[in-house]
Protein backbone atom coordinates (compact mmCIF):
# COMPACT_ATOMS: atom_id res chain seq x y z
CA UNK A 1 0.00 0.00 0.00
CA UNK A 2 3.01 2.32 0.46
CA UNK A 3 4.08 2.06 -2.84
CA UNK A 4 0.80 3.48 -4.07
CA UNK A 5 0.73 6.24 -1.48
CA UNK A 6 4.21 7.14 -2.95
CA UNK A 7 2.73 7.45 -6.39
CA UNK A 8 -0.83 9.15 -5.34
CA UNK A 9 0.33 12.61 -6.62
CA UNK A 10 1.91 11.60 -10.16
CA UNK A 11 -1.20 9.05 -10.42
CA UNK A 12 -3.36 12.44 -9.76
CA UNK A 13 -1.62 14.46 -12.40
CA UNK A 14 -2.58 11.78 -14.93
CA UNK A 15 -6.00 11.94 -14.52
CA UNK A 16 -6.97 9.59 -12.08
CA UNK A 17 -7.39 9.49 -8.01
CA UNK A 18 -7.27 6.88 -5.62
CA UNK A 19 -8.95 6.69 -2.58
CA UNK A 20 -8.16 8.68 0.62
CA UNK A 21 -6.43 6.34 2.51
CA UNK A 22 -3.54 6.90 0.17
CA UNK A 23 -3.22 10.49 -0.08
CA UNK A 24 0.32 11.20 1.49
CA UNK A 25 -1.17 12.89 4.26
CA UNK A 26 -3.94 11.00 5.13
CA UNK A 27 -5.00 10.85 8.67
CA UNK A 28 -6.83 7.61 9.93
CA UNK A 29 -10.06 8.59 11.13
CA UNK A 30 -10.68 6.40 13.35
CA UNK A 31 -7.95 7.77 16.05
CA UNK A 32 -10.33 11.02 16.71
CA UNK A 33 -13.64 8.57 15.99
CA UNK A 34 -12.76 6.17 18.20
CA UNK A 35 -14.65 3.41 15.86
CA UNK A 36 -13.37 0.17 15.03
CA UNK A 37 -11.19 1.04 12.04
CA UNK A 38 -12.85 -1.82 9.81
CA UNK A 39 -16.12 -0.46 10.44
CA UNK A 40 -14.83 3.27 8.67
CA UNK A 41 -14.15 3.71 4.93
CA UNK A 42 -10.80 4.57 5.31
CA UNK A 43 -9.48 1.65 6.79
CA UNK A 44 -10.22 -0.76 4.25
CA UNK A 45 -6.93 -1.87 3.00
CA UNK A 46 -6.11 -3.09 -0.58
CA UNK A 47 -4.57 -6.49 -0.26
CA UNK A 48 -3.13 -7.20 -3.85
CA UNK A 49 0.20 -6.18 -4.88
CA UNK A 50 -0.23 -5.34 -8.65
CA UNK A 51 -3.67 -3.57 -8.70
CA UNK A 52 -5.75 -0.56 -6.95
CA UNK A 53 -9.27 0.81 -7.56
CA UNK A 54 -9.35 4.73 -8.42
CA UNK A 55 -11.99 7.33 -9.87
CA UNK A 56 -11.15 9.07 -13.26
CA UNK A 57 -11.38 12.79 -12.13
CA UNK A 58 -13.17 13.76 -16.03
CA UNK A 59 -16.18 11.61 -15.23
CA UNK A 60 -16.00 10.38 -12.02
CA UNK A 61 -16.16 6.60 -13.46
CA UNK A 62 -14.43 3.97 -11.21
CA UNK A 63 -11.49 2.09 -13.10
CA UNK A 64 -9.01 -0.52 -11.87
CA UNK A 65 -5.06 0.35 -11.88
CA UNK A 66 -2.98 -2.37 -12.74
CA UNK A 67 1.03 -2.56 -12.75
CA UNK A 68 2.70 -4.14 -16.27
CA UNK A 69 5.32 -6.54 -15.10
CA UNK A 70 7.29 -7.11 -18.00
CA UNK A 71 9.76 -9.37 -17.01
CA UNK A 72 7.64 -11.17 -15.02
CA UNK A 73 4.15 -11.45 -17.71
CA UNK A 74 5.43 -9.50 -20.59
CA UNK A 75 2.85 -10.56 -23.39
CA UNK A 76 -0.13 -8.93 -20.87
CA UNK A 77 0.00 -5.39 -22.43
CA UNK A 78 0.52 -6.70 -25.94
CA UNK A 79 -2.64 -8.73 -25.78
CA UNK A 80 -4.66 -6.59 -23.87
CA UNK A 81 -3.85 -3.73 -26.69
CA UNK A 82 -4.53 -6.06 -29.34
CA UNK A 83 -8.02 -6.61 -28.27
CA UNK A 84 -8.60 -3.48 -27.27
CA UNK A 85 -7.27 -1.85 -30.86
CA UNK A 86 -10.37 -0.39 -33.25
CA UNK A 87 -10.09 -3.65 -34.89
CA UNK A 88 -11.49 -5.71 -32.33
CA UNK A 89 -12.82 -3.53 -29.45
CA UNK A 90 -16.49 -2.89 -31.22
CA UNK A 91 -16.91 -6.94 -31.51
CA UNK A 92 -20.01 -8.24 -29.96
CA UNK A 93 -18.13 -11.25 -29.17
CA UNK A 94 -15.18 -10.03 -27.78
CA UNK A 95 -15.68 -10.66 -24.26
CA UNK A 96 -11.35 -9.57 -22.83
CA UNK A 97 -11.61 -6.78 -20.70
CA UNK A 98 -10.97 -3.60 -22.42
CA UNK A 99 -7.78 -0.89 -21.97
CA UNK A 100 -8.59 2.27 -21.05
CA UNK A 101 -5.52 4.04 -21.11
CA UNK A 102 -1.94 3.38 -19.94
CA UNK A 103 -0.28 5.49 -16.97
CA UNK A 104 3.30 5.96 -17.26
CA UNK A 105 4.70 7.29 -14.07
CA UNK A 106 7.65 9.25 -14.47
CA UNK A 107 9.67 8.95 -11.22
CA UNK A 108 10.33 5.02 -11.45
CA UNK A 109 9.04 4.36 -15.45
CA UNK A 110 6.03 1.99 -13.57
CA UNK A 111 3.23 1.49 -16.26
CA UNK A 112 -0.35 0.68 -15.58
CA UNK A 113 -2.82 -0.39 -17.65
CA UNK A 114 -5.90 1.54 -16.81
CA UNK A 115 -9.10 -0.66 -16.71
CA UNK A 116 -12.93 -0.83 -16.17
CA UNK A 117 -13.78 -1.62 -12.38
CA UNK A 118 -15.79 -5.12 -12.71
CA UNK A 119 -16.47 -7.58 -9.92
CA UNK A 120 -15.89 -11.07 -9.65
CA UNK A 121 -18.43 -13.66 -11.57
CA UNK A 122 -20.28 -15.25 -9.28
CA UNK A 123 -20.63 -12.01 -6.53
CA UNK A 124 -23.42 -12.57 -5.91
CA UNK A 125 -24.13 -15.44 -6.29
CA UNK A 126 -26.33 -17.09 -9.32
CA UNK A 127 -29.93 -17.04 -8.59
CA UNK A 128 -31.88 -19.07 -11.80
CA UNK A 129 -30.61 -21.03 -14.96
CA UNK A 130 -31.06 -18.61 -17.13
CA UNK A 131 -28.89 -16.69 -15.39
CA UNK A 132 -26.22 -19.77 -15.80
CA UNK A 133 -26.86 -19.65 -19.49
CA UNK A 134 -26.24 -16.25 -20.29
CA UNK A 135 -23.20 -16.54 -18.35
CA UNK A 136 -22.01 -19.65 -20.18
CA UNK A 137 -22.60 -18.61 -23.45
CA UNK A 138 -20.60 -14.97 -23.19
CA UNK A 139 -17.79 -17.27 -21.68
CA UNK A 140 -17.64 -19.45 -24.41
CA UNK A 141 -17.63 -17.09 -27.00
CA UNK A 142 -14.88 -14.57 -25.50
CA UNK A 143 -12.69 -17.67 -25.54
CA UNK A 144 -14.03 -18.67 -28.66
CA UNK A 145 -13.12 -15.23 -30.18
CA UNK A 146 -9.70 -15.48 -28.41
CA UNK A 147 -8.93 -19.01 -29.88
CA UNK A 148 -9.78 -17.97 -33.47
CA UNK A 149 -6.84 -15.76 -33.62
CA UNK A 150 -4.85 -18.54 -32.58
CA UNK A 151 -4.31 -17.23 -28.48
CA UNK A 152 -5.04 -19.24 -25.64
CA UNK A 153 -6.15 -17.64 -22.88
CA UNK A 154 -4.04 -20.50 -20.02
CA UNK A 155 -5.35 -18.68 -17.00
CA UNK A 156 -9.16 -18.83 -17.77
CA UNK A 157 -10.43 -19.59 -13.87
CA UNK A 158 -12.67 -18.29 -11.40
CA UNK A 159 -10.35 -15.65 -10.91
CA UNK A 160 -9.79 -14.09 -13.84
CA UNK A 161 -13.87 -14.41 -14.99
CA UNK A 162 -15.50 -10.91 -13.84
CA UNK A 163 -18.61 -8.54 -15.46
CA UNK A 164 -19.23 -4.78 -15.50
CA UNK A 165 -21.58 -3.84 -12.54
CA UNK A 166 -22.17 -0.53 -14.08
CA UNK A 167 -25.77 -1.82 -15.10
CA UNK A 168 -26.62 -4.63 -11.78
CA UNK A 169 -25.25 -1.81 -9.66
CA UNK A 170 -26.04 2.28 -10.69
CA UNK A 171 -24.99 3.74 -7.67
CA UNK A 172 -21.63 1.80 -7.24
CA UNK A 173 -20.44 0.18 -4.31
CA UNK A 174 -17.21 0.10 -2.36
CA UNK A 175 -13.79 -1.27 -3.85
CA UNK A 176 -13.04 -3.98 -0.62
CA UNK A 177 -16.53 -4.59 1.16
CA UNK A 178 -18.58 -5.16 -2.25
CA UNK A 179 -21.34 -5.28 -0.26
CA UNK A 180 -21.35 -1.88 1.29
CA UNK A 181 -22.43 1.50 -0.89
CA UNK A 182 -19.51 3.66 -2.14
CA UNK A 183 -18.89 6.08 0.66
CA UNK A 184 -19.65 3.33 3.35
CA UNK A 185 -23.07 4.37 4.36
CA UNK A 186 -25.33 1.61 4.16
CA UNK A 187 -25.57 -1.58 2.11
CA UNK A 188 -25.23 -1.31 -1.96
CA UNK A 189 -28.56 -1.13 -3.45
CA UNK A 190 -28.84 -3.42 -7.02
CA UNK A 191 -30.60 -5.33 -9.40
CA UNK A 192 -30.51 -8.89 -10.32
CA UNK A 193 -28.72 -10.52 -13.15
CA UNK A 194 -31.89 -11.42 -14.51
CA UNK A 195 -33.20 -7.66 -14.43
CA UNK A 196 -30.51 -6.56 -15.57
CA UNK A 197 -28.36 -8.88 -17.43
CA UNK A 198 -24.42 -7.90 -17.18
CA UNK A 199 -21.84 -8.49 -19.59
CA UNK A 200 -18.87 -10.56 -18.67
CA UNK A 201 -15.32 -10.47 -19.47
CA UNK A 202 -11.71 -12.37 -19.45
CA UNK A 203 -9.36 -10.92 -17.90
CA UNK A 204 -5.52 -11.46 -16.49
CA UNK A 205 -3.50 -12.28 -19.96
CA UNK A 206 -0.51 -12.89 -17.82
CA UNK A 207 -0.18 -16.15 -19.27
CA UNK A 208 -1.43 -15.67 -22.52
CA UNK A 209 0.19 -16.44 -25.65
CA UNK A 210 -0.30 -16.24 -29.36
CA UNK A 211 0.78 -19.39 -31.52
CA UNK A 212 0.98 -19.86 -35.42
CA UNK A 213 -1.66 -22.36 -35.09
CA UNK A 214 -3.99 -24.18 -32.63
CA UNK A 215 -2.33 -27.26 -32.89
CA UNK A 216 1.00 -26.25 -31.12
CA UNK A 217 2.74 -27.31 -27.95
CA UNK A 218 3.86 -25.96 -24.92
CA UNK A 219 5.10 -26.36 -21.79
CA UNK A 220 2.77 -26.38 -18.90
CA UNK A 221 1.86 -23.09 -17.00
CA UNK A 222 -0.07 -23.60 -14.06
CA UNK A 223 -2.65 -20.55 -13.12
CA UNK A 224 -5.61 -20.31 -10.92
CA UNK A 225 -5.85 -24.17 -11.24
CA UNK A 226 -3.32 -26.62 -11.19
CA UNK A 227 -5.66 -29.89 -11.37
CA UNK A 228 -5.57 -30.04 -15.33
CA UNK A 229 -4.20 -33.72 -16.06
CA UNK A 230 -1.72 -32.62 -18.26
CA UNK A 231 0.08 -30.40 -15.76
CA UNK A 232 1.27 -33.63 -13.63
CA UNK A 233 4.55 -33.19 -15.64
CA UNK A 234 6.54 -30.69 -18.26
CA UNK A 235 5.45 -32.50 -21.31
CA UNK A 236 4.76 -29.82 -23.78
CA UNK A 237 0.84 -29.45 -24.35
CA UNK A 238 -1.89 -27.87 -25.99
CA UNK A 239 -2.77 -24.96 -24.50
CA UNK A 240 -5.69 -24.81 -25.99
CA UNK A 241 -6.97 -27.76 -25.03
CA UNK A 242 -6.23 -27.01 -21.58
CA UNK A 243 -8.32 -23.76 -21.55
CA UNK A 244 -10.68 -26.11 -22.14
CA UNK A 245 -10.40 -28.27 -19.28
CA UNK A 246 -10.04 -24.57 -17.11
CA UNK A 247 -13.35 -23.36 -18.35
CA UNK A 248 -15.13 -26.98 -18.01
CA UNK A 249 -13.64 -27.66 -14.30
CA UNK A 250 -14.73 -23.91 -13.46
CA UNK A 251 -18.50 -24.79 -13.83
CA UNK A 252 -18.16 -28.43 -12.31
CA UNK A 253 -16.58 -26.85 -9.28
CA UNK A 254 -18.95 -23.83 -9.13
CA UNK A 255 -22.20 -25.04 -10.55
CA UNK A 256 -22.22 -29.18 -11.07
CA UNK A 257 -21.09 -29.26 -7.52
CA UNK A 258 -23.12 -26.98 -5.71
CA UNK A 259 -26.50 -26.61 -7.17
CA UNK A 260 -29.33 -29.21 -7.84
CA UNK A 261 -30.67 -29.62 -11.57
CA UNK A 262 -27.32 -29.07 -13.93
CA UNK A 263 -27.75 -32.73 -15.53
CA UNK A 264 -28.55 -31.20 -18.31
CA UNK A 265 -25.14 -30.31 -18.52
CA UNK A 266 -23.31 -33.47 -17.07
CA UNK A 267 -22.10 -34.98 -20.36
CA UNK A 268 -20.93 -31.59 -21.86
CA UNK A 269 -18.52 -30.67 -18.61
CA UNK A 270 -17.22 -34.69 -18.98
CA UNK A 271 -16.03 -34.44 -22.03
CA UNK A 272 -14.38 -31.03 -21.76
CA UNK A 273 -12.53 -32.12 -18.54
CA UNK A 274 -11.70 -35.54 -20.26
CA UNK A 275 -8.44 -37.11 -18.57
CA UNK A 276 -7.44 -37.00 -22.19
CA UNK A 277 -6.94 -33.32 -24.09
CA UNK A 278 -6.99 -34.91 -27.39
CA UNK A 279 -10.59 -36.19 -26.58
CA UNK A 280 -11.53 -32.86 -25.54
CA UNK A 281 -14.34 -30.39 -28.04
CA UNK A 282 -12.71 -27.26 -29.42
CA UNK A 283 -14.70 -24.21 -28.65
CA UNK A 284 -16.64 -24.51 -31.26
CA UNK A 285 -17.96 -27.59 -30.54
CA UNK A 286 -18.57 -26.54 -26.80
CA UNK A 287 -20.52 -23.33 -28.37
CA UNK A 288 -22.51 -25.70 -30.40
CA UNK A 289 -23.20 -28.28 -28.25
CA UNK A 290 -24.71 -25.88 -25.91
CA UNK A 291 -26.91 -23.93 -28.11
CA UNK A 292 -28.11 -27.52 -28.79
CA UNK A 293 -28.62 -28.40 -24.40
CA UNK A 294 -30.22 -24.60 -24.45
CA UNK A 295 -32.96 -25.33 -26.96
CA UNK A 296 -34.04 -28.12 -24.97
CA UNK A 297 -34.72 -26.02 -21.77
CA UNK A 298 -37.88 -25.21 -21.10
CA UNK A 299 -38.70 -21.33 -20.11
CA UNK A 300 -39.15 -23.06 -16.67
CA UNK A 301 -36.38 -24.36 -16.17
CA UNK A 302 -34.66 -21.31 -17.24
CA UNK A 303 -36.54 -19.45 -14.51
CA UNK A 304 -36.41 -22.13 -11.98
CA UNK A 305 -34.26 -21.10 -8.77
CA UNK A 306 -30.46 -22.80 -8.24
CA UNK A 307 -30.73 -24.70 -4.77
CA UNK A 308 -27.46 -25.52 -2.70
CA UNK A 309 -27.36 -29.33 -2.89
């Protein structure tokens, strides 16, 4: 958090200001208050090294700050530019989070990609099927439209799966308790996903790369999950098969698992998280075979509510 507080002015100058606990001269106001200083706006602490929440000054929209690391991910700000640049950004199916603008800051030469604020997946939770299918399909085609130009996404896990709130959530809500309003005052007021649906994105190219084909190999790099058969040793792999496994595993583990009623999709998730990647679909075949497994659900089933098993 230091490091941020030690960049707040230059951050400032470039159009962009982060919240008060990092102004240089911030005070904690919970000395004078006396309050518990997790029960006070100020004293909710950013825990991640590499990104911070701010408000552009122009608009007041909220954005995430992100460092570029480029020794340590250097294709991330090539292929978030790429599908950010005119030819791609105005693609319907081009569900990887979009660059705003890039902060150089001139004291140390730190970059950081400047992003839309979005909020994890599956916060809050999922209440109906429908709401599971909408989700689904958006998935599969961002990856889809990622695969077609030959990159593989090879982080593509509950983690790095988020949407834009801006539509579920008008009036905001706070950066670290999600569930609190923006200035801390009471509880954030929103929608549902099925009033109003939200649009979600990849994000977190880290471990991205762009091949000459989709049949190429390459050693193992193990993200947000490391259960992917292939990753047992450093055989080179398909990559692209193994976003497949990723994406199949994430809804086994978050909806298979945990909610009554997803038979429907049993077979599907089976053969993407086949023990085998040869034997696994491509993402078109995914996209298709679900289309197919949607026009067999019945408008209620789509409405029916997900129940914890």
């Amino acid at each position: 958090e230091e490091w941020w507080r030690d960049q707040y002015h230059d951050i400032h100058d470039r159009g962009y200001k982060l919240r008060t606990r990092y102004h240089p001269s911030w005070q904690p106001s919970w000395i004078e208050s006396g309050r518990d200083f997790f029960a006070v706006e100020d004293g909710q602490p950013s825990i991640l090294r590499s990104t911070m929440d701010a408000t552009r000054l122009r608009d007041g929209k909220k954005v995430m700050l992100k460092k570029v690391y480029p020794e340590e991910e250097p294709h991330e700000l090539i292929i978030t530019q790429l599908f950010s640049s005119q030819e791609f950004a105005d693609d319907p199916r081009n569900h990887c989070v979009p660059l705003l603008d890039i902060i150089e800051l001139p004291r140390n030469g730190q970059k950081l990609m400047v992003m839309p604020f979005l909020r994890p997946f599956k916060n809050p939770r999922f209440q109906t099927f429908g709401e599971f299918v909408t989700f689904f399909t958006q998935i599969c085609e961002g990856l889809q439209f990622m695969h077609e130009r030959n990159i593989a996404h090879r982080d593509c896990t509950a983690n790095n799966i988020m949407f834009d709130p801006s539509e579920m959530y008008p009036q905001g809500f706070h950066p670290i308790q999600m569930d609190r309003s923006r200035d801390f005052q009471g509880r954030a007021r929103r929608y549902t996903r099925t009033q109003r649906p939200p649009r979600y994105y990849l994000i977190d190219f880290g471990l991205s790369r762009q091949y000459g084909s989709r049949q190429a190999l390459d050693v193992p790099l193990r993200g947000g999950d490391e259960s992917a058969p292939e990753h047992r040793n450093t055989t080179p792999c398909n990559p692209f098969y193994t976003d497949i496994y990723y994406l199949g595993n994430l809804v086994r583990r978050e909806f298979i698992q945990k909610y009554n009623g997803f038979e429907f999709m049993q077979d599907l998730f089976d053969e993407m998280t086949h023990i085998d990647p040869a034997k696994r679909p491509s993402i078109e075949d995914v996209m298709a075979n679900f289309l197919h497994i949607c026009e067999s659900l019945s408008e209620s089933k789509r409405c029916s509510p997900l129940v914890f098993k």
